[in-house]
Protein backbone atom coordinates (compact mmCIF):
# COMPACT_ATOMS: atom_id res chain seq x y z
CA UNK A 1 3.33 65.48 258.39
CA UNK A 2 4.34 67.67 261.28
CA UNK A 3 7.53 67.66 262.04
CA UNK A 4 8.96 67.44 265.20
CA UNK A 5 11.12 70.18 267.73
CA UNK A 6 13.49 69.36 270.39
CA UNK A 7 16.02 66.30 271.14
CA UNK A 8 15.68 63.22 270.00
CA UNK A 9 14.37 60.44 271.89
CA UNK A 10 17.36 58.10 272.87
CA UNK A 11 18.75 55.55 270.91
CA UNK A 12 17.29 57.13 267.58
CA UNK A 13 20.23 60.10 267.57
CA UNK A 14 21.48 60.49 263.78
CA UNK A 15 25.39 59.78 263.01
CA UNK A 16 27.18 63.06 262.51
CA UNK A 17 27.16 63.94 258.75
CA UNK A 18 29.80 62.94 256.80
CA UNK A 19 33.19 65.35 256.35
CA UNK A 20 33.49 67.78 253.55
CA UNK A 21 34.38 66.70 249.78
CA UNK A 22 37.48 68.60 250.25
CA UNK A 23 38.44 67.28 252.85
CA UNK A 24 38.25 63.62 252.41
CA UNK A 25 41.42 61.78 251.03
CA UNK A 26 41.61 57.90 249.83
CA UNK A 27 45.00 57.30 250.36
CA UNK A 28 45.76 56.50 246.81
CA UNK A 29 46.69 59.80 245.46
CA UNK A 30 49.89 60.39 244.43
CA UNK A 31 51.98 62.38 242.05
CA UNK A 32 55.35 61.69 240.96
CA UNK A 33 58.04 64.00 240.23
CA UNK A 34 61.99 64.62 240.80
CA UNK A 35 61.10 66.70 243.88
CA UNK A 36 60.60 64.38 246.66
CA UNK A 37 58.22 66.32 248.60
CA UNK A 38 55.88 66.29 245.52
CA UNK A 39 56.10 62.72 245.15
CA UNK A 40 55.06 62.09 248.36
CA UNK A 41 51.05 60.49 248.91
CA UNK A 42 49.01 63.75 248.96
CA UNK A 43 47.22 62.32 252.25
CA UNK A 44 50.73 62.40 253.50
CA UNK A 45 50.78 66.50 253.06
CA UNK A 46 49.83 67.99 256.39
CA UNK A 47 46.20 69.91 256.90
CA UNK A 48 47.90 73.21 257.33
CA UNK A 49 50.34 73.11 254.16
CA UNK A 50 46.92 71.38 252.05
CA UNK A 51 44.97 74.52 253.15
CA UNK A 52 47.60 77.27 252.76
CA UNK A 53 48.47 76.04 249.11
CA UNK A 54 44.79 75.69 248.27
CA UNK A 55 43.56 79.40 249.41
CA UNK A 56 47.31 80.72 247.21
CA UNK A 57 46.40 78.91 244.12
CA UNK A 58 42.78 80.21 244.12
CA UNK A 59 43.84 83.73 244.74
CA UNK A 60 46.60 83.61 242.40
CA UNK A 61 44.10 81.98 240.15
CA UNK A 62 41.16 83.94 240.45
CA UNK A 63 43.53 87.14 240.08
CA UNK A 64 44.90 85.76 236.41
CA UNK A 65 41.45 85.55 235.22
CA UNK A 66 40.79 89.06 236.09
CA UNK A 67 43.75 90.84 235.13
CA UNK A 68 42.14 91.65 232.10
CA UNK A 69 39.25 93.68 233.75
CA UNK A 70 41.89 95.25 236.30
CA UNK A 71 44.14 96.77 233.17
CA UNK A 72 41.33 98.54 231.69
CA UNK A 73 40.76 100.16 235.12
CA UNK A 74 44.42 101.01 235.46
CA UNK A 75 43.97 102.56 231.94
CA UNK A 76 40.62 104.27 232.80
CA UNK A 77 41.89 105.85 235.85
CA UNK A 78 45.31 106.63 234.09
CA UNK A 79 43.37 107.96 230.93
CA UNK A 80 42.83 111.32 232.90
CA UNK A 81 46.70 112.15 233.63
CA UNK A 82 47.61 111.52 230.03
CA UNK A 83 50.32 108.90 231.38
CA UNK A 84 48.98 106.46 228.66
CA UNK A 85 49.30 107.28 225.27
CA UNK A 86 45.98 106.60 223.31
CA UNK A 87 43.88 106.62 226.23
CA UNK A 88 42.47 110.10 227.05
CA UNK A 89 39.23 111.28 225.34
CA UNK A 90 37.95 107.33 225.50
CA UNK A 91 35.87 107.89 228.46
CA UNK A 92 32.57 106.09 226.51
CA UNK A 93 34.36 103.13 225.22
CA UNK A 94 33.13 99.73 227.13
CA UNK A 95 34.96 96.84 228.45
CA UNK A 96 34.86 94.73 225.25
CA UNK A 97 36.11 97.67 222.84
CA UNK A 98 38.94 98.57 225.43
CA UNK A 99 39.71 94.82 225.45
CA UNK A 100 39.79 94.70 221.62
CA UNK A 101 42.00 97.87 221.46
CA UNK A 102 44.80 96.76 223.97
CA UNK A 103 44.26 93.30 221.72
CA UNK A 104 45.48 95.48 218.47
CA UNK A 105 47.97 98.32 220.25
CA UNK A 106 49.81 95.99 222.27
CA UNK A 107 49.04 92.04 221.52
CA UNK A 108 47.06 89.50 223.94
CA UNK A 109 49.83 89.14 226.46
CA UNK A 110 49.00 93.09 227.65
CA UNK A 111 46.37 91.46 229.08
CA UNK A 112 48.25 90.45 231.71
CA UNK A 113 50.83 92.92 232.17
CA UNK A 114 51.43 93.56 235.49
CA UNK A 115 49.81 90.28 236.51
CA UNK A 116 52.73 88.81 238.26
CA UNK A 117 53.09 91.35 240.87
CA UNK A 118 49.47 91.05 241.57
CA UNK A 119 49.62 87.80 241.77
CA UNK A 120 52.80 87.50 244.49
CA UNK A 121 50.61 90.22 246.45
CA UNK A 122 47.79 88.28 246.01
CA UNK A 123 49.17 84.51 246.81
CA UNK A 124 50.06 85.54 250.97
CA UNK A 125 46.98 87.17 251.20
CA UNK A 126 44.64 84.42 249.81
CA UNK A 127 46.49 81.55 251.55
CA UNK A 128 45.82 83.13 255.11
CA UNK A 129 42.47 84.05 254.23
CA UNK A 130 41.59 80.26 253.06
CA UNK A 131 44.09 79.04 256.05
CA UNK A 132 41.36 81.05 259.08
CA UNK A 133 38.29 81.04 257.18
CA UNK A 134 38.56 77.21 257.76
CA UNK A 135 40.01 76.91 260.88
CA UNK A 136 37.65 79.59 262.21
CA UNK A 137 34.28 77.47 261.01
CA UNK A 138 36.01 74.00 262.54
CA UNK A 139 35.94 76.44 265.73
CA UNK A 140 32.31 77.29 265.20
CA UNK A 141 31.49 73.56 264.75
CA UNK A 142 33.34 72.27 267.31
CA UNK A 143 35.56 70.36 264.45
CA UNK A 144 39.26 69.68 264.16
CA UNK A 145 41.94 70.46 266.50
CA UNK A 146 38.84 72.43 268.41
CA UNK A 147 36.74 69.46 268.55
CA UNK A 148 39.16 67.63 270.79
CA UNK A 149 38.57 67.62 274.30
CA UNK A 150 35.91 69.96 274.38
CA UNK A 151 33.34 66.98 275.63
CA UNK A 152 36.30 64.94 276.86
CA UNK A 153 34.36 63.43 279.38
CA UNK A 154 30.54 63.41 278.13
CA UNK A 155 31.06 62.38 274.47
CA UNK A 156 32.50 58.74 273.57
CA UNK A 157 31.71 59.01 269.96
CA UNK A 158 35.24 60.00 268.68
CA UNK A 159 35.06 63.67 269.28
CA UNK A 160 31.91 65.05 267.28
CA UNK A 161 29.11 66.14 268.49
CA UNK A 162 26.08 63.95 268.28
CA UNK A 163 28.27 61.18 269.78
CA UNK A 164 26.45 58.51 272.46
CA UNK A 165 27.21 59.37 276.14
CA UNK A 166 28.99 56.11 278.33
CA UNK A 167 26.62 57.28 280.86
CA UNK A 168 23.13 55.48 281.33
């Protein structure tokens, strides 16, 4: 079957598709707490707070599962200065026997050293990056605070596009 190009004959227009899982909320989330903020209803937690904590916590996130990998390149590019002890003339020794040596020299939690700085460097960066890479696509679709007003006159369907026209 062929299918066809162009508009849609009227009356048959499709309803707008339905918002993002992330974006929805069911008004029955809730946490509880001693801080009263937190125990607010998370619907209750404006757009712009919602979208700054979620781009932080998946930076700072993202970062902590990583550390690992950065502190063997800290080493590696270290290992030529002779700052760390143990570490020159190990130019051939992959990820997972570095790993296994910082494991034995200096326990599991030198993993992470240095992961907290990262991650306060990290947190700003990711929340503003999360914060404009969404309000940038609502722009692009027309969505949001951009979506209002732009077909004031033209579109009666509550703001999105794909909404009937008053006129006949």
């Amino acid at each position: 079957m062929a299918e066809r190009s162009g508009p849609a004959p009227p009356g048959t227009e499709s309803a707008p598709p339905p918002p993002a899982w992330w974006r929805k909320t069911d008004n029955t989330a809730s946490t509880s707490g001693a801080i009263p903020w937190l125990a607010a209803p998370l619907y209750a937690i404006p757009e712009t707070t919602k979208l700054l904590m979620c781009g932080g916590v998946a930076g700072a996130f993202s970062k902590t599962c990583t550390a690992p990998l950065a502190r063997i390149t800290i080493l590696r590019q270290l290992q030529s200065t002779g700052a760390v002890a143990g570490w020159a003339g190990t130019a051939k020794v992959g990820i997972v026997p570095a790993l296994a040596k910082i494991i034995k020299e200096e326990g599991v939690r030198a993993l992470w050293k240095g992961n907290m700085v990262t991650v306060i460097q990290r947190l700003p960066y990711s929340s503003i990056n999360f914060y404009l890479y969404e309000n940038i696509m609502d722009f692009l679709e027309g969505e949001g605070a951009f979506g209002r007003g732009r077909n004031e006159g033209a579109d009666k369907g509550g703001g999105r596009a794909g909404g009937k026209s008053g006129k006949t």
